[in-house]
PDB file of N, CA and C in Angstrom:
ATOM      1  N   UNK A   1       0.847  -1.176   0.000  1.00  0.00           N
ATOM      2  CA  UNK A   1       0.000   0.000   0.000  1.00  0.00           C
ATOM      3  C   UNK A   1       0.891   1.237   0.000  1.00  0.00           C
ATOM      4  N   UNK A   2       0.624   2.260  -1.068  1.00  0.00           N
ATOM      5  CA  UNK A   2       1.667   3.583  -1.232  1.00  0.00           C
ATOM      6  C   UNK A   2       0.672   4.722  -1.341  1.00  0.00           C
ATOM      7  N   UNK A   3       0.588   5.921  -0.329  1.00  0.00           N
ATOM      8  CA  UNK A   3      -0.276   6.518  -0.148  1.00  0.00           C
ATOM      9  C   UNK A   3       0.537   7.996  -1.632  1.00  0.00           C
ATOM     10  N   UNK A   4      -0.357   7.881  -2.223  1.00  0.00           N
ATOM     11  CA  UNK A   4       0.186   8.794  -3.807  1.00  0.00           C
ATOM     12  C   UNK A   4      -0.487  10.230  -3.540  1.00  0.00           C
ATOM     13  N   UNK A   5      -2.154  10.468  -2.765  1.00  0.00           N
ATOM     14  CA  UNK A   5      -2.026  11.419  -3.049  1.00  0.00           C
ATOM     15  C   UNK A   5      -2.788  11.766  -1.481  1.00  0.00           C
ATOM     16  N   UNK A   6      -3.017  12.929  -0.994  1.00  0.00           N
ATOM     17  CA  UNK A   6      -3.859  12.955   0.312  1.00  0.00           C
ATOM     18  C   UNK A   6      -4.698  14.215   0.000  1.00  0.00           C
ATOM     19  N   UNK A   7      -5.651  14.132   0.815  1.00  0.00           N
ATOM     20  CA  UNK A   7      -6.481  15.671   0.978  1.00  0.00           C
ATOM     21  C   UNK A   7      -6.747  15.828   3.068  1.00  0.00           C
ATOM     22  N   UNK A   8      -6.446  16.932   3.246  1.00  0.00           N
ATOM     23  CA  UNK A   8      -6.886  17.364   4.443  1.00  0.00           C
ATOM     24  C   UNK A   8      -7.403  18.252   5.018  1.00  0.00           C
ATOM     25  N   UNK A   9      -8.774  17.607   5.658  1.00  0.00           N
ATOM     26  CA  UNK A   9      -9.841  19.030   6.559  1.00  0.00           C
ATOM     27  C   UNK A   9      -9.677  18.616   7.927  1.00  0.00           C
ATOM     28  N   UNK A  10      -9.713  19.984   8.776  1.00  0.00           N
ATOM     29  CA  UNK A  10     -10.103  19.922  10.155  1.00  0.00           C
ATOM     30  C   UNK A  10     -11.438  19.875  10.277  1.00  0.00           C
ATOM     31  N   UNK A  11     -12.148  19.419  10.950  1.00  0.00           N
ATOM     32  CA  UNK A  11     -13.571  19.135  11.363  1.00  0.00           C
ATOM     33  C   UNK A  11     -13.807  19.796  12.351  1.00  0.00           C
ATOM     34  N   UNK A  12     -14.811  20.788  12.266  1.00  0.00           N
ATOM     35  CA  UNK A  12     -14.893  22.046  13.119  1.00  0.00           C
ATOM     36  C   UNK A  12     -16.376  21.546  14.032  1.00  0.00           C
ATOM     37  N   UNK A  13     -16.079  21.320  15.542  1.00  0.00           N
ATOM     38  CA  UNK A  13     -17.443  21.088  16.166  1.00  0.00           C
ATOM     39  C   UNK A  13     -17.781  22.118  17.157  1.00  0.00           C
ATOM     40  N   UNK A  14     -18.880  22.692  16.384  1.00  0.00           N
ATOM     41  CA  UNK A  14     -19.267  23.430  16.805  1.00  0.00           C
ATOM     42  C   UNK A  14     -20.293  23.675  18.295  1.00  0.00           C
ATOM     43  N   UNK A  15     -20.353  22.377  18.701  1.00  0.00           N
ATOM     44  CA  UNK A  15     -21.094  22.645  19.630  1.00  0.00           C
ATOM     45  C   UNK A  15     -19.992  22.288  21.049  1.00  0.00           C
ATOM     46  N   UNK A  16     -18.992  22.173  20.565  1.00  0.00           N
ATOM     47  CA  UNK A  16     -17.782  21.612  21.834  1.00  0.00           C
ATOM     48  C   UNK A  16     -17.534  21.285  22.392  1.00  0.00           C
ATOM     49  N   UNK A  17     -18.635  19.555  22.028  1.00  0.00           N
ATOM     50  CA  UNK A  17     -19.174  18.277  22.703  1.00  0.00           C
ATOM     51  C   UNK A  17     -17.402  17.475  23.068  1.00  0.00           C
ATOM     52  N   UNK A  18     -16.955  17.417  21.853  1.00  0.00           N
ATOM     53  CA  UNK A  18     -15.623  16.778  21.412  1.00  0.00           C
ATOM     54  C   UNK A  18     -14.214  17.193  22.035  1.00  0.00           C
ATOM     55  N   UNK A  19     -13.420  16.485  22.397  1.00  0.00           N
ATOM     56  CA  UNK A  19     -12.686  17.356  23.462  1.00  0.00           C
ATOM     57  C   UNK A  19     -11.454  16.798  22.387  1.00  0.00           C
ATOM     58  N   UNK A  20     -10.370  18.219  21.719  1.00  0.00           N
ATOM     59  CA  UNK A  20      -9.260  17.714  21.484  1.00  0.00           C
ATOM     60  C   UNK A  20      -9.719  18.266  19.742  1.00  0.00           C
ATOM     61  N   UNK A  21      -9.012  17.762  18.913  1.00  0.00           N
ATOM     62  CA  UNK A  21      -9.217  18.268  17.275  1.00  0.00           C
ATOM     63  C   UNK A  21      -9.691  17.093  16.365  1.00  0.00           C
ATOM     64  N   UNK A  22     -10.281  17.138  15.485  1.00  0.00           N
ATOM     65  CA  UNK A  22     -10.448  16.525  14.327  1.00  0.00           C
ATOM     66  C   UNK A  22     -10.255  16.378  13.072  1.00  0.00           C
ATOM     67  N   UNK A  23      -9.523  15.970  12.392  1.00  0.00           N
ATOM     68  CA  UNK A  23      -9.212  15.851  11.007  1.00  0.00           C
ATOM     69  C   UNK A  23      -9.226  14.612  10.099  1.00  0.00           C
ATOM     70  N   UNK A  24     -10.150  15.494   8.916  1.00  0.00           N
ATOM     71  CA  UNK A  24     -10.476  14.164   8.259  1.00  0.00           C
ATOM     72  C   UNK A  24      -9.141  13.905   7.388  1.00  0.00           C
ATOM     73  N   UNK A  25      -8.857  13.050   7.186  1.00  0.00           N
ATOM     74  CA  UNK A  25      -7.783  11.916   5.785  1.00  0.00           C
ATOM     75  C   UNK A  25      -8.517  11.432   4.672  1.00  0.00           C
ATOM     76  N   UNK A  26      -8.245  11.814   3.443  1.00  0.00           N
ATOM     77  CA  UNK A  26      -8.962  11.222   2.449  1.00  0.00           C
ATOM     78  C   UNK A  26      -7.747  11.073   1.671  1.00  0.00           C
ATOM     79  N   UNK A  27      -7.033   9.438   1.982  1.00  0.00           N
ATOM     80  CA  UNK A  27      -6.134   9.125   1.270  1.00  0.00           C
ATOM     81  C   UNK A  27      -6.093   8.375   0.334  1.00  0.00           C
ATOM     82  N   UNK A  28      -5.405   8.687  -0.884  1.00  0.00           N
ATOM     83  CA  UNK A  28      -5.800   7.607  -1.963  1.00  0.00           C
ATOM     84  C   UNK A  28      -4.219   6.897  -2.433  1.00  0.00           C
ATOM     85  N   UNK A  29      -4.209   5.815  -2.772  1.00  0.00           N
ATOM     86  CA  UNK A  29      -3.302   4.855  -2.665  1.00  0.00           C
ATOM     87  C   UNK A  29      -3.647   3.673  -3.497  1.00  0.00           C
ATOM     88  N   UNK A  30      -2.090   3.506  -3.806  1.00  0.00           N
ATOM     89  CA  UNK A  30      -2.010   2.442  -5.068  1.00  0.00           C
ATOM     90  C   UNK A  30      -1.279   1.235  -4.427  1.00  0.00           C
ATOM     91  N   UNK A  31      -2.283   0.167  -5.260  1.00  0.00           N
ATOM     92  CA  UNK A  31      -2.227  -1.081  -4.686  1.00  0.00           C
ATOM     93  C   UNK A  31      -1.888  -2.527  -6.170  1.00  0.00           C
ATOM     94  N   UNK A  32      -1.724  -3.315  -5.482  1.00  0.00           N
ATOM     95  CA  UNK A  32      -1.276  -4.391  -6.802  1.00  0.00           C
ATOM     96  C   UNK A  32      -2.526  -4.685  -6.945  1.00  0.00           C
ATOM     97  N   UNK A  33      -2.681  -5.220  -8.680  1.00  0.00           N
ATOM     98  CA  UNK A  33      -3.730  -5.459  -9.159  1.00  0.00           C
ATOM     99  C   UNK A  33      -4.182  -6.804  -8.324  1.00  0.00           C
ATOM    100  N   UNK A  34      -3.520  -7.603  -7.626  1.00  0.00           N
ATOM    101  CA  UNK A  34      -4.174  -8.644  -6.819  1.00  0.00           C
ATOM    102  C   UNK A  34      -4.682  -8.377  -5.689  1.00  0.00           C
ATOM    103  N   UNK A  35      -4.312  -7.386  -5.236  1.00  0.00           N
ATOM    104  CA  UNK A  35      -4.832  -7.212  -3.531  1.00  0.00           C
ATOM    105  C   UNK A  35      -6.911  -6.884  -3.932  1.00  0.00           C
ATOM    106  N   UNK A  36      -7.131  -7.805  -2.753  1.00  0.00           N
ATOM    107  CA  UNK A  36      -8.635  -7.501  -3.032  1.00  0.00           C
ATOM    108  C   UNK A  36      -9.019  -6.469  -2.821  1.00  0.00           C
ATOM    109  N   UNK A  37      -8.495  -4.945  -2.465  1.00  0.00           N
ATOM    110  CA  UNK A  37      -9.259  -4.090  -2.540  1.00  0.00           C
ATOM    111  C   UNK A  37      -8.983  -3.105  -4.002  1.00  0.00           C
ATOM    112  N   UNK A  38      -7.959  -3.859  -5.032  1.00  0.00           N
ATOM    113  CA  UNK A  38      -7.608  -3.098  -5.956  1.00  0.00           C
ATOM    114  C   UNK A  38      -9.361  -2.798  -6.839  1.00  0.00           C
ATOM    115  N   UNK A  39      -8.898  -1.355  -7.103  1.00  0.00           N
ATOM    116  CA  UNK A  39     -10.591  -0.873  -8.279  1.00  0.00           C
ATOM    117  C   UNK A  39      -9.707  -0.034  -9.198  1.00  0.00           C
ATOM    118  N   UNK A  40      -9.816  -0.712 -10.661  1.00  0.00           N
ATOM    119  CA  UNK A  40      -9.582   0.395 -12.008  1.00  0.00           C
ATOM    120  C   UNK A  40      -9.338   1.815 -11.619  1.00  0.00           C
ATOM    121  N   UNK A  41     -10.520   2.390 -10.936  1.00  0.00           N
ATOM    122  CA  UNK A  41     -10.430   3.945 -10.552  1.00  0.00           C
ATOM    123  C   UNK A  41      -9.818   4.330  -9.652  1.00  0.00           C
ATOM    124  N   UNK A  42      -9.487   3.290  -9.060  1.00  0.00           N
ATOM    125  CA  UNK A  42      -8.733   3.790  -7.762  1.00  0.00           C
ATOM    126  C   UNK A  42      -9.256   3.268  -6.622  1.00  0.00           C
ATOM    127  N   UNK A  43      -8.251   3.326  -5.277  1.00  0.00           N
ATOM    128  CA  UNK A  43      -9.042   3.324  -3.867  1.00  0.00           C
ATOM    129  C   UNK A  43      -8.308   4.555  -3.331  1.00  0.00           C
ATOM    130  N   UNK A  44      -9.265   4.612  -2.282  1.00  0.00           N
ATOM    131  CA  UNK A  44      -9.340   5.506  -1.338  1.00  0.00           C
ATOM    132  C   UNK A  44      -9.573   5.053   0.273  1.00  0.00           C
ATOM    133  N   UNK A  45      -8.400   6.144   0.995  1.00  0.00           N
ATOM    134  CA  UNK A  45      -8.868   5.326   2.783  1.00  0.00           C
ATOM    135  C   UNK A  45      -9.594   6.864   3.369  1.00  0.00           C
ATOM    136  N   UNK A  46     -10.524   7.086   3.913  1.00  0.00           N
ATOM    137  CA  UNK A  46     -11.201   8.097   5.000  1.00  0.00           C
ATOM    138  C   UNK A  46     -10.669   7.860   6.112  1.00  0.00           C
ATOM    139  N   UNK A  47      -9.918   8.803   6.653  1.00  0.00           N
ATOM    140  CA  UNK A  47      -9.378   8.815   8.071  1.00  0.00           C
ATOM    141  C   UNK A  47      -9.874   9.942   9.030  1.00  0.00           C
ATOM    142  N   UNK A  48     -10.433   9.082  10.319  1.00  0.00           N
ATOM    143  CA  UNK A  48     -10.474  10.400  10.741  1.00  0.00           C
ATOM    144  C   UNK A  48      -9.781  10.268  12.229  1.00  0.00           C
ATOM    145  N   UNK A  49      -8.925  10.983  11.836  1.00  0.00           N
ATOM    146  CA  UNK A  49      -8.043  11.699  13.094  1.00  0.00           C
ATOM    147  C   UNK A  49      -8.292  12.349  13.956  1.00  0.00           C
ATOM    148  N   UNK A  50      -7.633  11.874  15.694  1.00  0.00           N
ATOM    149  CA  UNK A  50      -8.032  12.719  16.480  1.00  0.00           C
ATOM    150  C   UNK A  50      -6.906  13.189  17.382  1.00  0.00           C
ATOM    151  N   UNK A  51      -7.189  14.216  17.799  1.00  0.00           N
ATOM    152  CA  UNK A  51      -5.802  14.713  18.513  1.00  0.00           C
ATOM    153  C   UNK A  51      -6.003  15.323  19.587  1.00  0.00           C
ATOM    154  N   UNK A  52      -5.556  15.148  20.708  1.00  0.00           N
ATOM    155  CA  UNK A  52      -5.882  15.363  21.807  1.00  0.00           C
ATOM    156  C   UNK A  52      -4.949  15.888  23.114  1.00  0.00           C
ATOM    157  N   UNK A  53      -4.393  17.029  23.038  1.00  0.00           N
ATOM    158  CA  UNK A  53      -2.816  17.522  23.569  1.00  0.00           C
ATOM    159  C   UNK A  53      -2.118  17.055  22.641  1.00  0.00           C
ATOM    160  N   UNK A  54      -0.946  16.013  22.791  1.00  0.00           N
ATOM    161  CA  UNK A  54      -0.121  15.764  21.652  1.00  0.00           C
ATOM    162  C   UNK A  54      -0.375  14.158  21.682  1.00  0.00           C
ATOM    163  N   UNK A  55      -1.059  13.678  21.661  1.00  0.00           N
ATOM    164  CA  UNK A  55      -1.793  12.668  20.934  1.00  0.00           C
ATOM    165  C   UNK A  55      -2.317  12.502  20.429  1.00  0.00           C
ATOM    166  N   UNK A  56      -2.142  11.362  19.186  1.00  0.00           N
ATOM    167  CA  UNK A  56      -3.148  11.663  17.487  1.00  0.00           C
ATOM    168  C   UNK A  56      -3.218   9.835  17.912  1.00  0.00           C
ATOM    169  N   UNK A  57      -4.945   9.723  17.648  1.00  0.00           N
ATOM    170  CA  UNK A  57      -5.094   8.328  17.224  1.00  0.00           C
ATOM    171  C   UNK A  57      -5.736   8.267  15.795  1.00  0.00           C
ATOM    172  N   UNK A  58      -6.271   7.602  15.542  1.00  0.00           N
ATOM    173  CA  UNK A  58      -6.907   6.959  14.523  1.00  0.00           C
ATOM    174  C   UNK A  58      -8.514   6.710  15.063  1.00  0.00           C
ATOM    175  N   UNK A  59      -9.566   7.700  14.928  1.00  0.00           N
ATOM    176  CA  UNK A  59     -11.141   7.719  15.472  1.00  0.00           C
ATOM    177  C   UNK A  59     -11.749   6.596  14.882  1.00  0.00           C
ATOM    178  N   UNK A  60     -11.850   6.595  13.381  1.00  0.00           N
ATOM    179  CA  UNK A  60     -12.465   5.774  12.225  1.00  0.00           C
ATOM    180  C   UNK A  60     -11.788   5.855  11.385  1.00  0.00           C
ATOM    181  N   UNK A  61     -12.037   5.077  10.443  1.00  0.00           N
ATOM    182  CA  UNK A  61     -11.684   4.943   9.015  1.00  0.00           C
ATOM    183  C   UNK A  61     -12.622   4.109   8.346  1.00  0.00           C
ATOM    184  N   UNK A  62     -12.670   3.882   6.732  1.00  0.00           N
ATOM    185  CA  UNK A  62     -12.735   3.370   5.784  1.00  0.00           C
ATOM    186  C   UNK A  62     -12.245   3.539   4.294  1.00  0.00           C
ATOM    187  N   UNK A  63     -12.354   2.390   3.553  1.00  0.00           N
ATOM    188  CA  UNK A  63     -11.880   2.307   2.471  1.00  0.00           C
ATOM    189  C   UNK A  63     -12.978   2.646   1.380  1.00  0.00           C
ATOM    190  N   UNK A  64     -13.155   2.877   0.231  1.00  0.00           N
ATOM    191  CA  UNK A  64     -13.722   3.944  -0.449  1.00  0.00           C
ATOM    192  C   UNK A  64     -12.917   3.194  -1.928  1.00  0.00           C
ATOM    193  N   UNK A  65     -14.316   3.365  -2.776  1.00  0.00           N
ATOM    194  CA  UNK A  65     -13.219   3.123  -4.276  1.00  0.00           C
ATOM    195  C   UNK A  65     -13.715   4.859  -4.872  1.00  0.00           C
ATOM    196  N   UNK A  66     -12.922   4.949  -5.324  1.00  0.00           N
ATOM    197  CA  UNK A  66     -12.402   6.389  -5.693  1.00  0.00           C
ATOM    198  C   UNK A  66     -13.577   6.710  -6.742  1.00  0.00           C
ATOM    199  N   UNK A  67     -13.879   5.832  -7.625  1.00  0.00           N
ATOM    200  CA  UNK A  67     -15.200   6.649  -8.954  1.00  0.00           C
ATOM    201  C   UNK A  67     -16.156   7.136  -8.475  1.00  0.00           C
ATOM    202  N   UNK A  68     -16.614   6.536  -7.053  1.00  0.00           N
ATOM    203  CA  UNK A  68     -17.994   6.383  -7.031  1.00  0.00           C
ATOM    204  C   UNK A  68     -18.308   6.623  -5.648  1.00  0.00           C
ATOM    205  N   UNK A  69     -17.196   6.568  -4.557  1.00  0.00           N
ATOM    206  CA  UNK A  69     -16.933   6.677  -3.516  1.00  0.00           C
ATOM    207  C   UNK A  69     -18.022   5.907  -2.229  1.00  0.00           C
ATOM    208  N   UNK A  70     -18.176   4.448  -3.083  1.00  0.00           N
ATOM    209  CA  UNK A  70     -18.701   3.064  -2.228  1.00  0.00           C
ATOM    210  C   UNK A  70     -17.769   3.041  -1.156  1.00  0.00           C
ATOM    211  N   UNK A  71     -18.605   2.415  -0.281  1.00  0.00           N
ATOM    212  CA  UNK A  71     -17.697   1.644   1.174  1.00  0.00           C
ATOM    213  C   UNK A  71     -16.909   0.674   0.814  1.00  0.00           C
ATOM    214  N   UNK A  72     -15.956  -0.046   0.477  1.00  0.00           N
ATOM    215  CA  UNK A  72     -15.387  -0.691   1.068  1.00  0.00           C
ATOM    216  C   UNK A  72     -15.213  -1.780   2.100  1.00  0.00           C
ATOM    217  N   UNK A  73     -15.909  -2.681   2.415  1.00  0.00           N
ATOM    218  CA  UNK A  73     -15.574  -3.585   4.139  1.00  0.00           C
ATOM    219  C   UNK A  73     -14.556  -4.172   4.120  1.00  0.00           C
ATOM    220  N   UNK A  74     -13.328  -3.812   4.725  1.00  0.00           N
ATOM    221  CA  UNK A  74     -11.738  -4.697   4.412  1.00  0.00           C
ATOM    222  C   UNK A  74     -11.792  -3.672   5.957  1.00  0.00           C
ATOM    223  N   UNK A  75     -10.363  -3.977   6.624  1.00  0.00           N
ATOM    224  CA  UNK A  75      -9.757  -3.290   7.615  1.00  0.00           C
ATOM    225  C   UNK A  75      -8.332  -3.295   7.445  1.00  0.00           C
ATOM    226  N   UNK A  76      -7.813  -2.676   8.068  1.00  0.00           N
ATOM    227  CA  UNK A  76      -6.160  -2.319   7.793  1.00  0.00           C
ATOM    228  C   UNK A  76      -5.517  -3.249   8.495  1.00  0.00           C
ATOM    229  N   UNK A  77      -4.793  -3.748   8.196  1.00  0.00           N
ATOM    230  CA  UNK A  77      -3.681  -4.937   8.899  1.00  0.00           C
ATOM    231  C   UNK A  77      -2.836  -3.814   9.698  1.00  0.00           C
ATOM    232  N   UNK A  78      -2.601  -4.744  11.364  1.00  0.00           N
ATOM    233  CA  UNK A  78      -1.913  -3.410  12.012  1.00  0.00           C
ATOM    234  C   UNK A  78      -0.296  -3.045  11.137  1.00  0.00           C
ATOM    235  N   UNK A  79       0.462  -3.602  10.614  1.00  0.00           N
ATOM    236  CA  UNK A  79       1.572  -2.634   9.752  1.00  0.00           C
ATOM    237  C   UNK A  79       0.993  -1.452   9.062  1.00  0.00           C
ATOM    238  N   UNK A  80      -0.504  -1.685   8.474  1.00  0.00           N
ATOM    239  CA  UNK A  80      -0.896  -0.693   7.279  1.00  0.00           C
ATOM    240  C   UNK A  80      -2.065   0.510   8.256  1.00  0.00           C
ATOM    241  N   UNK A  81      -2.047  -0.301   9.666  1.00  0.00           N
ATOM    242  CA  UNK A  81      -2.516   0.659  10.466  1.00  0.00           C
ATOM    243  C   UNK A  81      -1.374   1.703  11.077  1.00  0.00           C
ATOM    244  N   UNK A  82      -0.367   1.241  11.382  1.00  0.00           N
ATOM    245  CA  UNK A  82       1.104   1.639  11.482  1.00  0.00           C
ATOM    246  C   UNK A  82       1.774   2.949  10.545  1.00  0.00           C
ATOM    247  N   UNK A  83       1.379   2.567   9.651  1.00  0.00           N
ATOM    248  CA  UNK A  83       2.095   3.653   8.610  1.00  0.00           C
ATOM    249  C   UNK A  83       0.922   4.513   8.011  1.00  0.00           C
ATOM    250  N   UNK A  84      -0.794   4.242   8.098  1.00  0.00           N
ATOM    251  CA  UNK A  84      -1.555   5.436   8.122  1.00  0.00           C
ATOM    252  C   UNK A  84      -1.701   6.064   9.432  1.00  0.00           C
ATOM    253  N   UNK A  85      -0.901   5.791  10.977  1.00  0.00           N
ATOM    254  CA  UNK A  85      -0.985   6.876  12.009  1.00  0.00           C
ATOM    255  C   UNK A  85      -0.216   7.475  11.715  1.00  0.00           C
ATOM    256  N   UNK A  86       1.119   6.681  11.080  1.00  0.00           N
ATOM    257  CA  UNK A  86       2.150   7.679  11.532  1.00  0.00           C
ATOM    258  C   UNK A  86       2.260   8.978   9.973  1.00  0.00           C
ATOM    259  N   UNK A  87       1.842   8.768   9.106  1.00  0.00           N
ATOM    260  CA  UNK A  87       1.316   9.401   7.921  1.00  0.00           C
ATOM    261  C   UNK A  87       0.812  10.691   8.087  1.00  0.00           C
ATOM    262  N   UNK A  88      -0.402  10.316   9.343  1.00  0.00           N
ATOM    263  CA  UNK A  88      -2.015  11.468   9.836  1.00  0.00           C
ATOM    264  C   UNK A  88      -0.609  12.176  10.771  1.00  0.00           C
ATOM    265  N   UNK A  89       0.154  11.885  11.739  1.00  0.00           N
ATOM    266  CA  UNK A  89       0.599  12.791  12.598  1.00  0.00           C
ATOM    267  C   UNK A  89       1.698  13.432  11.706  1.00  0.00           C
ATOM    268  N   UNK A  90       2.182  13.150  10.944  1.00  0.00           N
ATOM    269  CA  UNK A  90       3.391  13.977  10.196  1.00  0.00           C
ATOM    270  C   UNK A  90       2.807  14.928   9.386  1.00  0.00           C
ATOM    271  N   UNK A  91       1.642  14.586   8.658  1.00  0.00           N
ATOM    272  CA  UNK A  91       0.585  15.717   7.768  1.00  0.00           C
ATOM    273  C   UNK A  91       0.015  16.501   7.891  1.00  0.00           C
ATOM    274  N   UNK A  92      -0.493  16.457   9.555  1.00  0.00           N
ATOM    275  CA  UNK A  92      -1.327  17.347  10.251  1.00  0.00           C
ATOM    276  C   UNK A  92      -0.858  18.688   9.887  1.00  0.00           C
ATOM    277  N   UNK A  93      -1.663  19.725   9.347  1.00  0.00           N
ATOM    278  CA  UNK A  93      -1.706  20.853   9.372  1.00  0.00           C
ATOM    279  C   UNK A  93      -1.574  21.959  11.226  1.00  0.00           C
TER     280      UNK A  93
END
């Protein structure tokens, strides 16, 4: 899994239920044509990041095929959970 391109929003809550920051990950990444989540158009992972003093976990996620932006049901193997935390904390705006 090679994360090629990213997009990033902070998630603004406005009612200030949520303690700490939010940011979404909408990473898209290229995969071998065998891995079962490979799609022609692409995939995509939704991350959403949370940060809390200087701790960033991983809130949710999913996988996403990029044309059409379907769910996905697969989960990240912890290595590929490994290298999308450490990805979200180096990117953070």
């Amino acid at each position: 899994m090679e994360i090629t391109e990213y997009i990033i929003n902070q998630i603004n809550d406005p009612t200030g239920i949520i303690a700490g920051e939010r940011y979404e990950y909408r990473l898209y990444i290229d995969l071998d044509e065998e891995d079962d989540l490979y799609s022609e158009g692409g995939t995509g992972l939704r991350v959403i990041f949370a940060v809390d003093g200087d701790e960033g976990r991983i809130a949710s996620y999913h996988f996403f095929e990029r044309t059409n932006e379907k769910i996905l049901d697969f989960e990240l193997e912890d290595d590929e959970k490994a290298i999308v935390l450490e990805f979200c904390r180096t990117h953070r705006e």
